[in-house]
PDB file of N, CA and C in Angstrom:
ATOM      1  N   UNK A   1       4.349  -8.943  -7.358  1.00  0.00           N
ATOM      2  CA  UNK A   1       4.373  -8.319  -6.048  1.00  0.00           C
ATOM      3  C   UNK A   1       3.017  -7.745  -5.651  1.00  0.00           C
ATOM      4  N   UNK A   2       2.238  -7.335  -6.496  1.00  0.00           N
ATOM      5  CA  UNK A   2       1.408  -6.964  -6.188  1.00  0.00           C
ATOM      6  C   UNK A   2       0.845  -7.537  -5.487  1.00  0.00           C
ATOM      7  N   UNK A   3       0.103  -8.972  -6.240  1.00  0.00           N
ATOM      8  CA  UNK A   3      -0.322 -10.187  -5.527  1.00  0.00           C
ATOM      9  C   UNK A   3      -0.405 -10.441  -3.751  1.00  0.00           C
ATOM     10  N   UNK A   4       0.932 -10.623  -3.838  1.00  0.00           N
ATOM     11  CA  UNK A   4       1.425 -10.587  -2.455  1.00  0.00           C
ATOM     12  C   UNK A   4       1.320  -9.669  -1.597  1.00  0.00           C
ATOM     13  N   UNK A   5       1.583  -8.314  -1.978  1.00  0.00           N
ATOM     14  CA  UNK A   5       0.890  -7.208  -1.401  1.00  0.00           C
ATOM     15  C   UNK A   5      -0.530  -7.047  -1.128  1.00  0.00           C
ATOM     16  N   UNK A   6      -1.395  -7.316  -1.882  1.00  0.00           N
ATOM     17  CA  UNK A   6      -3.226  -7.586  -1.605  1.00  0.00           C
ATOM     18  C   UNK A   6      -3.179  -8.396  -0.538  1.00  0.00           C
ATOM     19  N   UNK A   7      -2.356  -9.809  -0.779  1.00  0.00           N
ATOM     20  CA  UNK A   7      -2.537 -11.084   0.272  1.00  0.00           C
ATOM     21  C   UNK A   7      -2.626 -10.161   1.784  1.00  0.00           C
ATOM     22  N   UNK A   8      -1.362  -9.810   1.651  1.00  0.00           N
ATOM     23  CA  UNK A   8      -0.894  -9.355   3.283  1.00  0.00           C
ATOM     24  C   UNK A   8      -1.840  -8.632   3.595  1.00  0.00           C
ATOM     25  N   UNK A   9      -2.624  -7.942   3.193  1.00  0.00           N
ATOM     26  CA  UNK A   9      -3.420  -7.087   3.400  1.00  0.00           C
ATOM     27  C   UNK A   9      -4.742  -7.628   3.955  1.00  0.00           C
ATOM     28  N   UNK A  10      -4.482  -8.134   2.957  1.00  0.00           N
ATOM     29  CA  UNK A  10      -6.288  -9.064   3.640  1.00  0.00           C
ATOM     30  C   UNK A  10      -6.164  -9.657   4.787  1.00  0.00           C
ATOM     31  N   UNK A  11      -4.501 -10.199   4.873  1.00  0.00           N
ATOM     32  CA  UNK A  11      -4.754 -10.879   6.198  1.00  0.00           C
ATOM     33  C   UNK A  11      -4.607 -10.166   7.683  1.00  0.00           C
ATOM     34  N   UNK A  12      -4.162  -9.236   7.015  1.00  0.00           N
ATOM     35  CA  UNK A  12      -4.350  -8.317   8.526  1.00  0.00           C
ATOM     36  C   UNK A  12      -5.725  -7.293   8.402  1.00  0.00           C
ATOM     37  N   UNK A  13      -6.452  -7.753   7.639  1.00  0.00           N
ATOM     38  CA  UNK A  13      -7.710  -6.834   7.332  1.00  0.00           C
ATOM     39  C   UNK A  13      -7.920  -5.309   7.233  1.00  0.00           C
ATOM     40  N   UNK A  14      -6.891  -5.068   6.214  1.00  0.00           N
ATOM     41  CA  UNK A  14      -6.761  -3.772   5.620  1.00  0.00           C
ATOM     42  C   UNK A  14      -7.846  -3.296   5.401  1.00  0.00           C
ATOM     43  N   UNK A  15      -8.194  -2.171   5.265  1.00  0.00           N
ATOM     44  CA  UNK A  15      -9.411  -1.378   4.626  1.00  0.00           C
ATOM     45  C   UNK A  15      -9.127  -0.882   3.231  1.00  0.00           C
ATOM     46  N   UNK A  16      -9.958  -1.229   2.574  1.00  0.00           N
ATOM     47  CA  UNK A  16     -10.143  -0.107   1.032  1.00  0.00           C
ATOM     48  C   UNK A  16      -8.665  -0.205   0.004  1.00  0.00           C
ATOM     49  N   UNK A  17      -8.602  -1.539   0.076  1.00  0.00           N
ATOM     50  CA  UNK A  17      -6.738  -1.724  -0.726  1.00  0.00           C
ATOM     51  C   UNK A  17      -6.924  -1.307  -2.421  1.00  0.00           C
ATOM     52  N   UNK A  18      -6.706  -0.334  -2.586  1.00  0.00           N
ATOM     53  CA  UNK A  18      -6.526   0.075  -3.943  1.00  0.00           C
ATOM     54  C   UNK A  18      -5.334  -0.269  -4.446  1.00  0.00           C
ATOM     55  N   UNK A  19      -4.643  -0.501  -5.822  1.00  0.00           N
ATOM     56  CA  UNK A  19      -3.794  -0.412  -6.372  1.00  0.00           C
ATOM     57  C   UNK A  19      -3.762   0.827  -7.755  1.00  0.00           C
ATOM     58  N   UNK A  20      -3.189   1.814  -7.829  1.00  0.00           N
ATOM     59  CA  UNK A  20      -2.860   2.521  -8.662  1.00  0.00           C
ATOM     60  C   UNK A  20      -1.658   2.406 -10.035  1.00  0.00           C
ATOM     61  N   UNK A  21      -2.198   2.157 -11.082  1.00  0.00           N
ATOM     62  CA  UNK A  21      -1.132   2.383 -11.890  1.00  0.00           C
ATOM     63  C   UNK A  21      -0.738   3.332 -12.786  1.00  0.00           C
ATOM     64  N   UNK A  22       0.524   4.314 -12.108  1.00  0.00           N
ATOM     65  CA  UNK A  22       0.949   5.663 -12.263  1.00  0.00           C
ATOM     66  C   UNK A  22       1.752   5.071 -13.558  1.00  0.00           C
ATOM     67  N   UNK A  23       1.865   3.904 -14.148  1.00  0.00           N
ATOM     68  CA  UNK A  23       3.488   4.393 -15.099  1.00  0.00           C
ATOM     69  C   UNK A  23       3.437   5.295 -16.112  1.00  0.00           C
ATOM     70  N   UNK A  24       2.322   5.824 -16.631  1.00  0.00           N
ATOM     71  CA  UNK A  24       2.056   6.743 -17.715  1.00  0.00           C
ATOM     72  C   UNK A  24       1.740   8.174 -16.748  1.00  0.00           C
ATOM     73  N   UNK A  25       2.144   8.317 -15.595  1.00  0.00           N
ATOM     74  CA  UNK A  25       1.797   9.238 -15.185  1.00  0.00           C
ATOM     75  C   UNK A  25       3.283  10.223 -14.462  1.00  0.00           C
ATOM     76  N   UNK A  26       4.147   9.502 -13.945  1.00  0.00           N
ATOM     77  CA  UNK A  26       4.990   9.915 -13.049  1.00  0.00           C
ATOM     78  C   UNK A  26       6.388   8.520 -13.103  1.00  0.00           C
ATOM     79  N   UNK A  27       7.757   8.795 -13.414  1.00  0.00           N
ATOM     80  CA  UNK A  27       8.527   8.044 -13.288  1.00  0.00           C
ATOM     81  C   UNK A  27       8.856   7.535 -11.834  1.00  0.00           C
ATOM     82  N   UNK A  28       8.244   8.095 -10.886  1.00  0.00           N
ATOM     83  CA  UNK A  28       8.655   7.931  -9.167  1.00  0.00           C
ATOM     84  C   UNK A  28       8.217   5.961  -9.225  1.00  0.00           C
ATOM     85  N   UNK A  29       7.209   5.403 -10.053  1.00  0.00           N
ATOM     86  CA  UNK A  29       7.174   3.945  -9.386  1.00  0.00           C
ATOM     87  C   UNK A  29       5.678   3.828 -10.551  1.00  0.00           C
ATOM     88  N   UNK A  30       5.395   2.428 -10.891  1.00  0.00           N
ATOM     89  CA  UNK A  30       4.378   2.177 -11.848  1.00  0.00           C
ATOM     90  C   UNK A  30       2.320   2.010 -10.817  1.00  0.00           C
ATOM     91  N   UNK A  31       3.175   1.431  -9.669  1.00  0.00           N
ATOM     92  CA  UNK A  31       1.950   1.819  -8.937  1.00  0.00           C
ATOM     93  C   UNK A  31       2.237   2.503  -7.753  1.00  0.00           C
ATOM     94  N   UNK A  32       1.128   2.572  -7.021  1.00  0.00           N
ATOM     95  CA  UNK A  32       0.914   3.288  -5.566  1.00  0.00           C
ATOM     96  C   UNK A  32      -0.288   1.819  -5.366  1.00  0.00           C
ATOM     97  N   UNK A  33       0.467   1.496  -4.097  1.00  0.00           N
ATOM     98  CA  UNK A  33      -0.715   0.571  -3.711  1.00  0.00           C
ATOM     99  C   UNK A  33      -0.716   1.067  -2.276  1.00  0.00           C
ATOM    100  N   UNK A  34      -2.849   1.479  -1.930  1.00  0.00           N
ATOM    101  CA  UNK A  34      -2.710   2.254  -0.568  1.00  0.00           C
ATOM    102  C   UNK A  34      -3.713   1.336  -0.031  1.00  0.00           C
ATOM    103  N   UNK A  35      -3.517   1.327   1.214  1.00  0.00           N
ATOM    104  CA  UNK A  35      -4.454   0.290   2.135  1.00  0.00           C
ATOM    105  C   UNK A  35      -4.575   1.314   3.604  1.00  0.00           C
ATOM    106  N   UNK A  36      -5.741   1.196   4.541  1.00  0.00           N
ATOM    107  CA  UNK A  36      -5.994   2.208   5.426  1.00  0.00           C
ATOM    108  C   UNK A  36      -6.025   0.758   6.378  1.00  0.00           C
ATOM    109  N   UNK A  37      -5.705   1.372   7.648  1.00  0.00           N
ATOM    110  CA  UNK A  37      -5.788   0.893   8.847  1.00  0.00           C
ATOM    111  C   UNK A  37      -6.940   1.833   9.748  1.00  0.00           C
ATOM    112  N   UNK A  38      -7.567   1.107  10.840  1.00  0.00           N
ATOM    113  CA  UNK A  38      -8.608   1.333  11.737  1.00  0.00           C
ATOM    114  C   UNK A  38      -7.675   2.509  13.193  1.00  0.00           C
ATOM    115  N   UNK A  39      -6.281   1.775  13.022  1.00  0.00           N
ATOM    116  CA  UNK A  39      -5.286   2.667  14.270  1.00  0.00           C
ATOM    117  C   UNK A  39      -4.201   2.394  13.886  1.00  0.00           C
ATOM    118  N   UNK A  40      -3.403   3.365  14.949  1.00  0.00           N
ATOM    119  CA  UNK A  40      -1.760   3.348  14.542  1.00  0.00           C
ATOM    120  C   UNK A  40      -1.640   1.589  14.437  1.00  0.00           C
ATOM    121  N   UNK A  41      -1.843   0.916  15.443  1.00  0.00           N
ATOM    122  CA  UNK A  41      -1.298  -0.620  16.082  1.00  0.00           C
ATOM    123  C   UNK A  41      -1.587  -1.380  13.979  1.00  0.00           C
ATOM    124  N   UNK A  42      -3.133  -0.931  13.956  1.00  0.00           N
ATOM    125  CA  UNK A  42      -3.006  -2.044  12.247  1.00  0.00           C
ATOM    126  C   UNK A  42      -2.863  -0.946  11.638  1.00  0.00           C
ATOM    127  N   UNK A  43      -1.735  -0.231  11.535  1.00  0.00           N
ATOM    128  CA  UNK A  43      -1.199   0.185  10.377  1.00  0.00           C
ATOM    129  C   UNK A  43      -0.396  -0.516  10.459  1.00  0.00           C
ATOM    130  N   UNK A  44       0.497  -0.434  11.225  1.00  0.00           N
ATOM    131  CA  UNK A  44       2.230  -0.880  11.659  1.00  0.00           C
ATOM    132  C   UNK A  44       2.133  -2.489  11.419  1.00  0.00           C
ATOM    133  N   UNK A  45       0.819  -3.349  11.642  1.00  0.00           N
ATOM    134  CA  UNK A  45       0.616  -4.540  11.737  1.00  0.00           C
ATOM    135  C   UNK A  45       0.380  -5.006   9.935  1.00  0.00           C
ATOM    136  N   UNK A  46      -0.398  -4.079   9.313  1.00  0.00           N
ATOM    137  CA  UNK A  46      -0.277  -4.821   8.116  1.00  0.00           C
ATOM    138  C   UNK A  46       0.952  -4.132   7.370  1.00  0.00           C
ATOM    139  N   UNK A  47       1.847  -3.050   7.576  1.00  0.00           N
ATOM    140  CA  UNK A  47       3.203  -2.454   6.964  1.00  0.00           C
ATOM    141  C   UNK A  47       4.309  -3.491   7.613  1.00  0.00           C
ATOM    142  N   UNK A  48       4.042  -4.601   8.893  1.00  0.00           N
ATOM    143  CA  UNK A  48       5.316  -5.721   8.630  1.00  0.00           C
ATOM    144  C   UNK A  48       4.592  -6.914   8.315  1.00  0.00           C
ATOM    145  N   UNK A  49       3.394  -7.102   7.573  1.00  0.00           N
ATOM    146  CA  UNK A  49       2.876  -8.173   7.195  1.00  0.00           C
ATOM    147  C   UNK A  49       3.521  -8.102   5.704  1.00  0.00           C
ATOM    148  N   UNK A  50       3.658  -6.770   4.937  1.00  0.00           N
ATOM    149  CA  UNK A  50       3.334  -6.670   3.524  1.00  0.00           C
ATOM    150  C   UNK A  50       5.328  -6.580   3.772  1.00  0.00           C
ATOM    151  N   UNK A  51       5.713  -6.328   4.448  1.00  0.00           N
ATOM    152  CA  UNK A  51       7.197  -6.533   4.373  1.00  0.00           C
ATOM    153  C   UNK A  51       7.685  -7.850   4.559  1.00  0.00           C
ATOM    154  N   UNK A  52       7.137  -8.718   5.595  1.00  0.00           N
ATOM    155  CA  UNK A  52       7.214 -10.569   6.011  1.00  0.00           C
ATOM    156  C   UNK A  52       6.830 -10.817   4.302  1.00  0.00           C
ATOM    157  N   UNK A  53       6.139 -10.886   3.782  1.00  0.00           N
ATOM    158  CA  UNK A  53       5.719 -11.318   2.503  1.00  0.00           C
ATOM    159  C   UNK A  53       6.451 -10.994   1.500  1.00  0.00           C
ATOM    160  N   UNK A  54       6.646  -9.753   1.247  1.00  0.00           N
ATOM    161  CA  UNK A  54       7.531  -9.991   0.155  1.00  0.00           C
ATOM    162  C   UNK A  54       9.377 -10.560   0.414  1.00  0.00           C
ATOM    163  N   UNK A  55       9.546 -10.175   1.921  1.00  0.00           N
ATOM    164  CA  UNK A  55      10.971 -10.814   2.603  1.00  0.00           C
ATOM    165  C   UNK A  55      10.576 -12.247   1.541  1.00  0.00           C
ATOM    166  N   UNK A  56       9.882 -13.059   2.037  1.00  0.00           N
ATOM    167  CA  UNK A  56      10.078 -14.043   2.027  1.00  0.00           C
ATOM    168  C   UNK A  56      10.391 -14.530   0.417  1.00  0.00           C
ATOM    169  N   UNK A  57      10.120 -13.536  -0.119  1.00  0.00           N
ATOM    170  CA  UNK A  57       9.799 -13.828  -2.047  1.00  0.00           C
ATOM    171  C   UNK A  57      11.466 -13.527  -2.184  1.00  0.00           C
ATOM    172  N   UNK A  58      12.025 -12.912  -1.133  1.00  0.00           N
ATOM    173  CA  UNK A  58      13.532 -12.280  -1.094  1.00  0.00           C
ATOM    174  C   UNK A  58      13.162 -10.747  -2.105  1.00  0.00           C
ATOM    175  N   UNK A  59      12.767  -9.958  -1.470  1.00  0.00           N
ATOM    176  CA  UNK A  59      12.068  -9.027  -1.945  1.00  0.00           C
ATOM    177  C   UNK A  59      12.630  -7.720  -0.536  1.00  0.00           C
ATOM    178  N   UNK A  60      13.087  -6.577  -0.881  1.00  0.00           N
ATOM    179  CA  UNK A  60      13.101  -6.156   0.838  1.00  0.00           C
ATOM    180  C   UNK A  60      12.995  -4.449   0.201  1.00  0.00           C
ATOM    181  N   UNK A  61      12.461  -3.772   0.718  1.00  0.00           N
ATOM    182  CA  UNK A  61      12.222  -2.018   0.205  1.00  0.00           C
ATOM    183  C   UNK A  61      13.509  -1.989   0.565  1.00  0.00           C
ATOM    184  N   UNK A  62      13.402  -0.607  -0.728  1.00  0.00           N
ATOM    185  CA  UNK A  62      14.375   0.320  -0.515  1.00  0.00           C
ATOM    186  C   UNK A  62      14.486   1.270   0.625  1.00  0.00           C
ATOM    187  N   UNK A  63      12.994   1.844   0.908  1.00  0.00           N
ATOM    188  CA  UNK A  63      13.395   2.586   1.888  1.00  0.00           C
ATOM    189  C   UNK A  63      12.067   2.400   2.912  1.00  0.00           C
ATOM    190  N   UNK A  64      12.177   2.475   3.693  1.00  0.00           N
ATOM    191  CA  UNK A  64      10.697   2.748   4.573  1.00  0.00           C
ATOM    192  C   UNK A  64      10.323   3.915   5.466  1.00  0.00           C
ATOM    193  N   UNK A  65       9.633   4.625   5.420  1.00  0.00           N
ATOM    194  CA  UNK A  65       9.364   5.726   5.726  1.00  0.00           C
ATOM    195  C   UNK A  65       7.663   5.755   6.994  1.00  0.00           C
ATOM    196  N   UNK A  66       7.507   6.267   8.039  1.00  0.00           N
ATOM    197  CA  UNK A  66       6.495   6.339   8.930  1.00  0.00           C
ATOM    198  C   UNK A  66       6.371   6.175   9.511  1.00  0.00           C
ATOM    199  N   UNK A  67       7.250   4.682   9.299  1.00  0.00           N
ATOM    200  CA  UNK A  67       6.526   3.859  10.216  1.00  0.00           C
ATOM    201  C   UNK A  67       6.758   4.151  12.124  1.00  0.00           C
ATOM    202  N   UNK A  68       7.617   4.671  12.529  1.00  0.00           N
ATOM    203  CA  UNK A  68       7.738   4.689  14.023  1.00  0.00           C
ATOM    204  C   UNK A  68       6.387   5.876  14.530  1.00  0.00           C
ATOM    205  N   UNK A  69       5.570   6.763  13.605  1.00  0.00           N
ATOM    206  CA  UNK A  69       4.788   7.354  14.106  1.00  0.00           C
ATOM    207  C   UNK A  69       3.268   6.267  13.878  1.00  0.00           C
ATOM    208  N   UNK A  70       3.541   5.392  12.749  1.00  0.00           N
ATOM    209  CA  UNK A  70       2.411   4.396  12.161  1.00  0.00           C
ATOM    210  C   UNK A  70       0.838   5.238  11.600  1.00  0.00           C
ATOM    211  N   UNK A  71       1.092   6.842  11.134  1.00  0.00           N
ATOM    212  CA  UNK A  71       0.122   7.513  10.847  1.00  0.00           C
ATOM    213  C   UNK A  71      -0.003   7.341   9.446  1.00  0.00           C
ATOM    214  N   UNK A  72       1.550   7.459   8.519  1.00  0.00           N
ATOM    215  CA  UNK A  72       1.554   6.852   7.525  1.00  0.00           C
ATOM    216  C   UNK A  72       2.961   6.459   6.525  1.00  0.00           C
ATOM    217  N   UNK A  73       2.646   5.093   6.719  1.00  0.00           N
ATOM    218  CA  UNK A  73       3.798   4.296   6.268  1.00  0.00           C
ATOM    219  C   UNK A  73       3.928   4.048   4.719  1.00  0.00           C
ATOM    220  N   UNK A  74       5.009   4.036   4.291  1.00  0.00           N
ATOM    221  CA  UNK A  74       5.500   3.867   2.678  1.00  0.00           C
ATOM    222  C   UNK A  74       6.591   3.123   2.922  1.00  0.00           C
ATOM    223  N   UNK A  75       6.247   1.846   2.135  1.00  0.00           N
ATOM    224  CA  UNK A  75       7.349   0.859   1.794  1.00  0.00           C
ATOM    225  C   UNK A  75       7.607   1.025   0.365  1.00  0.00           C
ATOM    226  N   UNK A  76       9.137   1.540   0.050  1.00  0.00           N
ATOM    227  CA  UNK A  76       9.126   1.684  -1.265  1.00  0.00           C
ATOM    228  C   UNK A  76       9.682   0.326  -2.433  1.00  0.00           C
ATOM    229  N   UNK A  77       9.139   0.147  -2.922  1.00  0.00           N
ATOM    230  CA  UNK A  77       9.854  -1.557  -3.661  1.00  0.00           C
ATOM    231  C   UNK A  77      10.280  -1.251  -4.750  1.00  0.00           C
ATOM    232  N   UNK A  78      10.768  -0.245  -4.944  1.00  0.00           N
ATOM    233  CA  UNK A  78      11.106   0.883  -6.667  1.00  0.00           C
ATOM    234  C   UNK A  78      10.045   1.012  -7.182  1.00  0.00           C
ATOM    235  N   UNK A  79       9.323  -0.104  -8.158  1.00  0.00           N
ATOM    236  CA  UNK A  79       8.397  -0.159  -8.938  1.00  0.00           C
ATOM    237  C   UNK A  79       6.800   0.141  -8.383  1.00  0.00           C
ATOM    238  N   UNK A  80       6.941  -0.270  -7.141  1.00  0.00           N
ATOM    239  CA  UNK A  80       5.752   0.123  -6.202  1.00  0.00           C
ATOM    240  C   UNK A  80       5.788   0.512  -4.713  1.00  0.00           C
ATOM    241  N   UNK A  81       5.101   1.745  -4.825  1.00  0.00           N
ATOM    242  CA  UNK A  81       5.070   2.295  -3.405  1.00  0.00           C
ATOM    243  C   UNK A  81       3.734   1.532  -2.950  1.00  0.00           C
ATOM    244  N   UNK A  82       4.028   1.363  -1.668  1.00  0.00           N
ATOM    245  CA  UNK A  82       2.942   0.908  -0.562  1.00  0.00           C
ATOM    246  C   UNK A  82       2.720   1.948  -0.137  1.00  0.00           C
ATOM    247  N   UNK A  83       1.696   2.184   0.677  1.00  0.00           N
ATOM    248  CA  UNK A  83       1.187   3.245   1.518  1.00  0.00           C
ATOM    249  C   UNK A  83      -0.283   2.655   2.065  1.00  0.00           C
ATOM    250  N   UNK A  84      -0.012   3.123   3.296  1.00  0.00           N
ATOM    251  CA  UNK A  84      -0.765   2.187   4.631  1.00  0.00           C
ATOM    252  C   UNK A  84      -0.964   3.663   5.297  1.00  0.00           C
ATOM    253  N   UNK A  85      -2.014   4.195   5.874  1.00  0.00           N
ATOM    254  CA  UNK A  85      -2.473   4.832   6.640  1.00  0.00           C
ATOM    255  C   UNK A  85      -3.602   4.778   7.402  1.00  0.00           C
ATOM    256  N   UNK A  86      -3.386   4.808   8.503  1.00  0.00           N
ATOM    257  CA  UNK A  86      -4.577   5.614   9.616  1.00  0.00           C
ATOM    258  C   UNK A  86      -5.864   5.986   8.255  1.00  0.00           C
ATOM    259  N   UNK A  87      -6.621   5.407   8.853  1.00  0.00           N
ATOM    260  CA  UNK A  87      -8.180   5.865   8.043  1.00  0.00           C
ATOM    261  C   UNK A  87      -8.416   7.015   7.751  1.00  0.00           C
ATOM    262  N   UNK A  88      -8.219   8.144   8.978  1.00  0.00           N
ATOM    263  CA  UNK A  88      -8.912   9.787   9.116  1.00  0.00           C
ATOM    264  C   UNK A  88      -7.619  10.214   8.241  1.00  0.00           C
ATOM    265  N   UNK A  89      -6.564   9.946   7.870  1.00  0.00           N
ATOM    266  CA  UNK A  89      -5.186  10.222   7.290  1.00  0.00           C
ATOM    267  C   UNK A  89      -5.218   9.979   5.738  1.00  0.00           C
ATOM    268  N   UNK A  90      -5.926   8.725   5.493  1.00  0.00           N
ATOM    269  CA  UNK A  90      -6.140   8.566   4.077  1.00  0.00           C
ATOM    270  C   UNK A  90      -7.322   9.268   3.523  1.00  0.00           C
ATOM    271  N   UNK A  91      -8.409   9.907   4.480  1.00  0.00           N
ATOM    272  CA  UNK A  91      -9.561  10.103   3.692  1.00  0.00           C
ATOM    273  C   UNK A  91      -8.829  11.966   3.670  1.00  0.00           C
ATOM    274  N   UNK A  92      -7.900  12.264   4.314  1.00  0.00           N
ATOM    275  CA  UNK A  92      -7.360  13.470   4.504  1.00  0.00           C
ATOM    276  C   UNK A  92      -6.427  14.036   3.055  1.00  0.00           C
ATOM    277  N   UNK A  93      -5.781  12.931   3.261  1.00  0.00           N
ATOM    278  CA  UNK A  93      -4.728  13.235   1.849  1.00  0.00           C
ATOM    279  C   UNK A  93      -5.432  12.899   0.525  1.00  0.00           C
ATOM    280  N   UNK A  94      -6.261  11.989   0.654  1.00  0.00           N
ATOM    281  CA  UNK A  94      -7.100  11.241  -0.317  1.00  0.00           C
ATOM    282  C   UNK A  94      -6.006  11.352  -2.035  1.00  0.00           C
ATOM    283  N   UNK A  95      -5.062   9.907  -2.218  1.00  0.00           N
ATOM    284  CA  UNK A  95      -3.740   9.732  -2.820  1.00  0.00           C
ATOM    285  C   UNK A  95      -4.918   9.592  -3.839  1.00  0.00           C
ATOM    286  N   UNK A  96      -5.906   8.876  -3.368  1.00  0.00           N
ATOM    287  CA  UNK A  96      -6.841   8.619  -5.376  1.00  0.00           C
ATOM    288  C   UNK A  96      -7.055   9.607  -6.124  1.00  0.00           C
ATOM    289  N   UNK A  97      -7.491  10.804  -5.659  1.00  0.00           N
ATOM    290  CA  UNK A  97      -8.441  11.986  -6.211  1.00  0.00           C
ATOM    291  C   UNK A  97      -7.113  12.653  -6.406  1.00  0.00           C
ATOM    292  N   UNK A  98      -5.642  12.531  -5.783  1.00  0.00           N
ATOM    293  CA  UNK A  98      -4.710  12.926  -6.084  1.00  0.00           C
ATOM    294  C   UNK A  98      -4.023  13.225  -7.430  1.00  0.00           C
ATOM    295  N   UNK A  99      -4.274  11.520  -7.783  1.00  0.00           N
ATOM    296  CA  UNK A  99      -3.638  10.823  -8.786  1.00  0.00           C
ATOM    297  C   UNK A  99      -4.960  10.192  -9.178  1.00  0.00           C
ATOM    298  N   UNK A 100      -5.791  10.798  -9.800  1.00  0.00           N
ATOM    299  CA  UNK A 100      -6.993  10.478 -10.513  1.00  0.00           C
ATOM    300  C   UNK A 100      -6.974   9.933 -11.524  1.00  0.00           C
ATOM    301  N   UNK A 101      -6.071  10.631 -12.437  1.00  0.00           N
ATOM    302  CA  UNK A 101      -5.961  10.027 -13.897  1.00  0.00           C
ATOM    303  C   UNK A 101      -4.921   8.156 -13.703  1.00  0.00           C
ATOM    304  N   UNK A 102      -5.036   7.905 -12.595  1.00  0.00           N
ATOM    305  CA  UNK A 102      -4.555   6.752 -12.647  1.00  0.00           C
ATOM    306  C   UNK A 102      -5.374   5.678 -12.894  1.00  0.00           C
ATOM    307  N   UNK A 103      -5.288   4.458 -13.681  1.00  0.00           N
ATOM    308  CA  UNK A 103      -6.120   3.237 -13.748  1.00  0.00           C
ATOM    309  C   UNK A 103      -6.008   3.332 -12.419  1.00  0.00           C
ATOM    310  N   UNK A 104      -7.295   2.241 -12.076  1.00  0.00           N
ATOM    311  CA  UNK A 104      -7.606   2.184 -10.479  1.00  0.00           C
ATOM    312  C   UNK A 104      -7.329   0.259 -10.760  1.00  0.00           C
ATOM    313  N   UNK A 105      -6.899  -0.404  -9.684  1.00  0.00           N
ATOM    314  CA  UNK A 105      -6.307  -1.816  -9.674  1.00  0.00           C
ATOM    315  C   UNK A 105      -7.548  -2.326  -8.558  1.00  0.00           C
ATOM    316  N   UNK A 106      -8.369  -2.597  -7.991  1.00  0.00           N
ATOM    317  CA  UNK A 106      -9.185  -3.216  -6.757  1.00  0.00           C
ATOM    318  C   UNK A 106      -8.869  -3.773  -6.351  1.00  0.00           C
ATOM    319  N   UNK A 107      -8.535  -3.645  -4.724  1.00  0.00           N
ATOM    320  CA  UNK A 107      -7.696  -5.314  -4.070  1.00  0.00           C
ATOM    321  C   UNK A 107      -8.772  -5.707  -3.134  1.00  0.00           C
ATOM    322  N   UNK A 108      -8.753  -6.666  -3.263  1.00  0.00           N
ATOM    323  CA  UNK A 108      -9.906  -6.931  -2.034  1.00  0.00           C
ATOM    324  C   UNK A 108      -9.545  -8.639  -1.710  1.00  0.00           C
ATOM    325  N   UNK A 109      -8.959  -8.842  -0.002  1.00  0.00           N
ATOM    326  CA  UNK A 109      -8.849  -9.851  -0.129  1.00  0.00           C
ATOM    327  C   UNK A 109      -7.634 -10.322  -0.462  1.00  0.00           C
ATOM    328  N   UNK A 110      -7.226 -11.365  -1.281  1.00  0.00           N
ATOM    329  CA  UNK A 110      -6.425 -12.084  -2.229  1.00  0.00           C
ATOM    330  C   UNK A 110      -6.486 -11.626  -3.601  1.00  0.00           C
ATOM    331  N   UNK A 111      -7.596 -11.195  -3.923  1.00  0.00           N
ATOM    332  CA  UNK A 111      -7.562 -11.025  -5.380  1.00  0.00           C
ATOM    333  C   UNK A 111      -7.732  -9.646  -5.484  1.00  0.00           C
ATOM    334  N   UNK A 112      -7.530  -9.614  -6.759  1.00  0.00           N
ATOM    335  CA  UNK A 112      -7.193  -7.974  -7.401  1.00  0.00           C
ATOM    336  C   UNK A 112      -7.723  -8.008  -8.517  1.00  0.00           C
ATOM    337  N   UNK A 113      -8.860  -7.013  -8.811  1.00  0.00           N
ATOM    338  CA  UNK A 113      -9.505  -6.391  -9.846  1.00  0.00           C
ATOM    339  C   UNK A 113      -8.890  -5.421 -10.448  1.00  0.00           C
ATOM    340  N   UNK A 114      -9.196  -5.515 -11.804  1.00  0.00           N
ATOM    341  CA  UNK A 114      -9.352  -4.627 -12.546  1.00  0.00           C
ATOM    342  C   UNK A 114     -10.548  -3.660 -13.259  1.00  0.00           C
TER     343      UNK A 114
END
């Protein structure tokens, strides 16, 4: 899922797609994968890209949360939270420095670093 999650991202030209892996950190989900949008319109645009994508894997969140304000959206997939925000919103909450002690995952694109 992950995979597929980077994809969507790139194709709606996410900003700054990190993947986090919390499982040694917190039982809530093994990653946090966060991607920033430029405005409300590509937040909301790559949060039903990364939902079209995994639909299609037959994949569908448990819950979704934000999205009608599009400041900041969480698609939850159990094992991984998404989180898509407004730029000035992510550098606000800043989820990395949050959850620091997390391996950091690099998405960029299609592919994903480690």
């Amino acid at each position: 899922m992950l995979q597929q999650i980077a994809e969507a991202c790139g194709e709606e030209k996410a900003l700054d797609v990190v993947a986090l892996d919390v499982s040694q950190l917190t039982v809530i989900a093994d990653y946090f994968v966060i991607a920033a949008g430029r405005n409300v319109l590509q937040v909301k645009s790559i949060a039903d890209r990364v939902e079209e994508r995994l639909a299609e894997a037959g994949v569908k969140p448990l819950r979704r949360e934000g999205y009608s304000e599009g400041i900041w959206v969480v698609l939850d997939y159990g094992s991984i939270l998404f989180h898509v925000f407004r730029q000035e919103e992510r550098e606000y909450y800043d989820l990395e420095n949050l959850w620091g002690d997390a391996r950091k995952v690099r998405c960029q694109a299609s592919q994903l670093f480690t």
